[in-house]
C-alpha atoms as a PDB file:
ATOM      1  CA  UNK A   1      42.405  -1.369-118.941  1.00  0.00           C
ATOM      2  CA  UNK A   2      44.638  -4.507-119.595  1.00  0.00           C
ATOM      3  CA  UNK A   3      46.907  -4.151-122.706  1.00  0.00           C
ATOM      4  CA  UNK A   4      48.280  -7.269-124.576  1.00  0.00           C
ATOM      5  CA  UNK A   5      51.361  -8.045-126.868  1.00  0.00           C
ATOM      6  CA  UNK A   6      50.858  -9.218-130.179  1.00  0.00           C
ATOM      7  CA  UNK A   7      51.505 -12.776-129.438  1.00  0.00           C
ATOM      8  CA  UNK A   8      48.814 -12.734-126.490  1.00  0.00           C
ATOM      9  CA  UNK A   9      46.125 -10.629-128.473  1.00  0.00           C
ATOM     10  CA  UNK A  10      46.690 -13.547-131.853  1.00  0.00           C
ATOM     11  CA  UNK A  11      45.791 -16.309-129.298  1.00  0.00           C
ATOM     12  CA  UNK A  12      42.621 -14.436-128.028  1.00  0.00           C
ATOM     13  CA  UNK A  13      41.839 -13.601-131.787  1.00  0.00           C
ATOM     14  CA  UNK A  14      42.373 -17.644-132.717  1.00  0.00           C
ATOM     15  CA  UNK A  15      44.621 -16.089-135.565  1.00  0.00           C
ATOM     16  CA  UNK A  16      48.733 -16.200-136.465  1.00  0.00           C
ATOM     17  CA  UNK A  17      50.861 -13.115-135.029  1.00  0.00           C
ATOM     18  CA  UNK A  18      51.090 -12.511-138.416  1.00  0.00           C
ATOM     19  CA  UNK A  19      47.901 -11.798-139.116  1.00  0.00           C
ATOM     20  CA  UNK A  20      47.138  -9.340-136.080  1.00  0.00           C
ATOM     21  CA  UNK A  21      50.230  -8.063-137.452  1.00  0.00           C
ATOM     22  CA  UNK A  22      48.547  -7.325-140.948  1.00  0.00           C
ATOM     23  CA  UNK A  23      45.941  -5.761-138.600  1.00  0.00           C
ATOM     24  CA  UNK A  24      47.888  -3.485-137.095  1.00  0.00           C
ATOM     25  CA  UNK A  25      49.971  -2.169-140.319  1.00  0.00           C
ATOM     26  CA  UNK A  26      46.418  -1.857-142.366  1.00  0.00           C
ATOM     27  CA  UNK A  27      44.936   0.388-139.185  1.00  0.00           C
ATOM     28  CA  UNK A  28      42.094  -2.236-138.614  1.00  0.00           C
ATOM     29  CA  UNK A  29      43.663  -2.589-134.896  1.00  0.00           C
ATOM     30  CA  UNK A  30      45.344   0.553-133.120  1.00  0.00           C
ATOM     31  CA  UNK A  31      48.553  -0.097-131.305  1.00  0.00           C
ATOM     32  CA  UNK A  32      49.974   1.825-128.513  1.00  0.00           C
ATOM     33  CA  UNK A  33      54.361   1.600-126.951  1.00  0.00           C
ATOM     34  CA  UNK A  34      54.358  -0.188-123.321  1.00  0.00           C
ATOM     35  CA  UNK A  35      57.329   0.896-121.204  1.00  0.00           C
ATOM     36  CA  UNK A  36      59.575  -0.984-122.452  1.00  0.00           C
ATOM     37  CA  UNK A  37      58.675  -0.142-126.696  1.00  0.00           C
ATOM     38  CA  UNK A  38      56.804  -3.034-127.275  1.00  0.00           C
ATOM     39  CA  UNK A  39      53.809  -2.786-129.344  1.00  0.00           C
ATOM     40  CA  UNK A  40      50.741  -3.662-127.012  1.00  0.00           C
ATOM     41  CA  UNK A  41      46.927  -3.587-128.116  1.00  0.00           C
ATOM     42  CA  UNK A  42      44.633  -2.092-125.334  1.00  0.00           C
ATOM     43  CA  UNK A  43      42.134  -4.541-124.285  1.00  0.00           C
ATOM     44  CA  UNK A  44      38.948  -2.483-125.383  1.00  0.00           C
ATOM     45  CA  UNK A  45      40.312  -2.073-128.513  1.00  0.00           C
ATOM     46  CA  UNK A  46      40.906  -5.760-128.899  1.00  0.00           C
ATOM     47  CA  UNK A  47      37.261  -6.934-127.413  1.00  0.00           C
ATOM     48  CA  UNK A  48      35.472  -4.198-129.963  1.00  0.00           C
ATOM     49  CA  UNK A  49      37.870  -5.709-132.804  1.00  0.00           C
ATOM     50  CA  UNK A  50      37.178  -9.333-131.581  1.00  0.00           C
ATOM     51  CA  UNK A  51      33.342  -8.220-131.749  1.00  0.00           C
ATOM     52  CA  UNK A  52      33.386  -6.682-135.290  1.00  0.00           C
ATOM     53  CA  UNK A  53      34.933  -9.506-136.823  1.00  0.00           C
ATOM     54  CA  UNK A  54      32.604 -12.235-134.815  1.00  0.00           C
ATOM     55  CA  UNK A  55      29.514 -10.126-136.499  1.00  0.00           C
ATOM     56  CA  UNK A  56      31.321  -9.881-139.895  1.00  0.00           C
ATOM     57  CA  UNK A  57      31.295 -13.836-139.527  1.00  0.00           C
ATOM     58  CA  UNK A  58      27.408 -14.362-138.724  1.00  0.00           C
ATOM     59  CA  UNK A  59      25.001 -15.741-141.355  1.00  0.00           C
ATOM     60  CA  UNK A  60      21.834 -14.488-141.759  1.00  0.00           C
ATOM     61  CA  UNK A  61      19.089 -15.983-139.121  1.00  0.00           C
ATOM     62  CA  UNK A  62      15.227 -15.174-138.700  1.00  0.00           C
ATOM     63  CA  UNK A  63      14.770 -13.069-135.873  1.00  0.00           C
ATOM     64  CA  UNK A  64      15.110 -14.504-132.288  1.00  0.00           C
ATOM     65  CA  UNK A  65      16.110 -13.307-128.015  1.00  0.00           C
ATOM     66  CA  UNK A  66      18.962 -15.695-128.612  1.00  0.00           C
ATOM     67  CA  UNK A  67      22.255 -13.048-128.575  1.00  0.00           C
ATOM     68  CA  UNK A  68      24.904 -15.613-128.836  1.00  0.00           C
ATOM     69  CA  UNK A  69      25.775 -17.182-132.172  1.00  0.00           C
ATOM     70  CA  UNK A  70      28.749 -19.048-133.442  1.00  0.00           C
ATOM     71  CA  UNK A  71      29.558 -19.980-137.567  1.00  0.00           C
ATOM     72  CA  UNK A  72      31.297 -22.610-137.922  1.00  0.00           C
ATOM     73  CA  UNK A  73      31.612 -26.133-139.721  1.00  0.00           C
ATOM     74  CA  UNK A  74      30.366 -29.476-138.456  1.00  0.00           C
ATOM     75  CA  UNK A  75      33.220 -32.033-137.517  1.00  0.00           C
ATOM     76  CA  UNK A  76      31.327 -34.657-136.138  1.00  0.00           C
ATOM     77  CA  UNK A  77      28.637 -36.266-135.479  1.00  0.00           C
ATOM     78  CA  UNK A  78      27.663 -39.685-133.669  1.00  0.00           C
ATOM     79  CA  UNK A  79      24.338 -40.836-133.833  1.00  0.00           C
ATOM     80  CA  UNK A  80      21.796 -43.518-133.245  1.00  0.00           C
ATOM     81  CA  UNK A  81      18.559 -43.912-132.753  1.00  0.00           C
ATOM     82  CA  UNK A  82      17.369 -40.936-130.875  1.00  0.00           C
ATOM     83  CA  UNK A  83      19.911 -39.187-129.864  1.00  0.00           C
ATOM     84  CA  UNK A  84      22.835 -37.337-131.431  1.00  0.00           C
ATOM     85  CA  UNK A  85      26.471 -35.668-130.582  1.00  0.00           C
ATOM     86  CA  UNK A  86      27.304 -32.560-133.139  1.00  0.00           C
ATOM     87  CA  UNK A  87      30.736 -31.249-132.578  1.00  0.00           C
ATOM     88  CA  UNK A  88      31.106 -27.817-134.630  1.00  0.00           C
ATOM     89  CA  UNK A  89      34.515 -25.948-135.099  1.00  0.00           C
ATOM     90  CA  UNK A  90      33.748 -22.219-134.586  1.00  0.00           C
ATOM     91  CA  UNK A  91      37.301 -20.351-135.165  1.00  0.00           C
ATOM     92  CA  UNK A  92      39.079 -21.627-132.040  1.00  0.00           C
ATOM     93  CA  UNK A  93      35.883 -22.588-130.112  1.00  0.00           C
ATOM     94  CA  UNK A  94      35.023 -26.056-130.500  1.00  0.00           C
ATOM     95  CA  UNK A  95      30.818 -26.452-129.668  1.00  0.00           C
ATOM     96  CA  UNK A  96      28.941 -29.688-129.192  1.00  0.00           C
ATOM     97  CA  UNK A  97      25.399 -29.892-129.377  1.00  0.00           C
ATOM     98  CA  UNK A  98      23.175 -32.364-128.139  1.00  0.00           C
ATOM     99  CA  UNK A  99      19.674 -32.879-130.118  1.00  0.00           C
ATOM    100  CA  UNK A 100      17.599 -35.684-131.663  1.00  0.00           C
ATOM    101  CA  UNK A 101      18.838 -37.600-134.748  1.00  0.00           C
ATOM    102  CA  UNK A 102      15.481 -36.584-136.034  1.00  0.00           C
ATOM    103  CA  UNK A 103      16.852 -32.918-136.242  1.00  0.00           C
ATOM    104  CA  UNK A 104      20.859 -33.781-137.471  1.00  0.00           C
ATOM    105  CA  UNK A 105      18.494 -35.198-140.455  1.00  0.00           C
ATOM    106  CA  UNK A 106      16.206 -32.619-141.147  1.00  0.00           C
ATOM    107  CA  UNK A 107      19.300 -30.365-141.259  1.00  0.00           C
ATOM    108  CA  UNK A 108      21.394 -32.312-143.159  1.00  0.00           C
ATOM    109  CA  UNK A 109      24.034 -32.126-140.600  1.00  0.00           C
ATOM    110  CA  UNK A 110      27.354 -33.997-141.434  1.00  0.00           C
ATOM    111  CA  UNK A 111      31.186 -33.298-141.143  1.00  0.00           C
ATOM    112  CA  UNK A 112      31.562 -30.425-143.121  1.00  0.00           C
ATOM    113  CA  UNK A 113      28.393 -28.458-143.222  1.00  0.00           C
ATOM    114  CA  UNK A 114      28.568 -24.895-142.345  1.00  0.00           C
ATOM    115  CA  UNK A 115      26.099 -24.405-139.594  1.00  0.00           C
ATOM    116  CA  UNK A 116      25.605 -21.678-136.724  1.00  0.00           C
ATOM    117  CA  UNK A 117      24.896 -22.387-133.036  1.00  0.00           C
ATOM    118  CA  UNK A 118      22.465 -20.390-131.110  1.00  0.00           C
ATOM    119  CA  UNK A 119      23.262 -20.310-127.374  1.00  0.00           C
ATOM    120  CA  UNK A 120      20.440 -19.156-125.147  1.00  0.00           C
ATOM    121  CA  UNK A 121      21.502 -19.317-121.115  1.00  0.00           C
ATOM    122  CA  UNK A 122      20.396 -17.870-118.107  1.00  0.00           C
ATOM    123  CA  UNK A 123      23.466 -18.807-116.628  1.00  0.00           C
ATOM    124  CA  UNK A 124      26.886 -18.312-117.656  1.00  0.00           C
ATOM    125  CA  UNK A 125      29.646 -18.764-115.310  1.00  0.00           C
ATOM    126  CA  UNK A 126      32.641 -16.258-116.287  1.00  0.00           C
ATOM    127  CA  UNK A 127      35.918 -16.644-114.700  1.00  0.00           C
ATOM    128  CA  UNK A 128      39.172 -14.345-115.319  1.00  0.00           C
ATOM    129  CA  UNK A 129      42.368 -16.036-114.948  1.00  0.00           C
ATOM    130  CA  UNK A 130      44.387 -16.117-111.647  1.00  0.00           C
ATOM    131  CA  UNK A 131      46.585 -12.641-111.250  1.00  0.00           C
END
């Protein structure tokens, strides 16, 4: 399993080093020595923390098959007619949505708001970075 430094595991997190720092000295995330001393965070450890804290985030929905859902506030949104843009800012994951401006009215959506996409795909391309 991959292990990353502090600096590496804040970026993943969308946090300060500082912060995982606080993590590590309250025991929230367990730290192990690399070979050369360095505090490193194995990567399971990281994607369980990542999870806890993405579900510690979550607002309460109605039940649905849709697994994938993102808090965050509204930052945009350009309109007309029949057709609308929503950006949302979910920790470091920026989302735009695409929907009638029937349905940015009926939900009151504006810069601001605190709203939750739902992200239901049958296909989801996942890439890992070049070694």
């Amino acid at each position: 399993m991959p292990h990353f430094r502090i600096a590496q595991a804040a970026n993943l997190l969308g946090v300060s080093d500082d912060t995982v720092r606080r993590y590590v000295d309250s025991g929230s995330l367990p730290v192990e020595l690399d070979a050369s001393n360095r505090k490193v965070i194995d990567g399971a450890e990281l994607a369980a923390f990542s999870r806890d804290q993405t579900h510690a985030a979550t607002a309460p929905m109605a039940p649905t098959s849709a697994r994938n859902r993102m808090v965050g506030l509204v930052t945009s949104v350009i309109a007309d007619t029949v057709m609308a843009q929503v950006e949302l800012q979910c920790g470091p994951h920026r989302v735009v949505s695409l929907m009638s401006s029937e349905a940015v009215a009926e939900l009151g959506l504006e810069p601001g708001v605190l709203a939750v996409a739902v992200i239901k795909s049958t296909n989801v391309v996942v890439e890992t970075p070049s070694r």
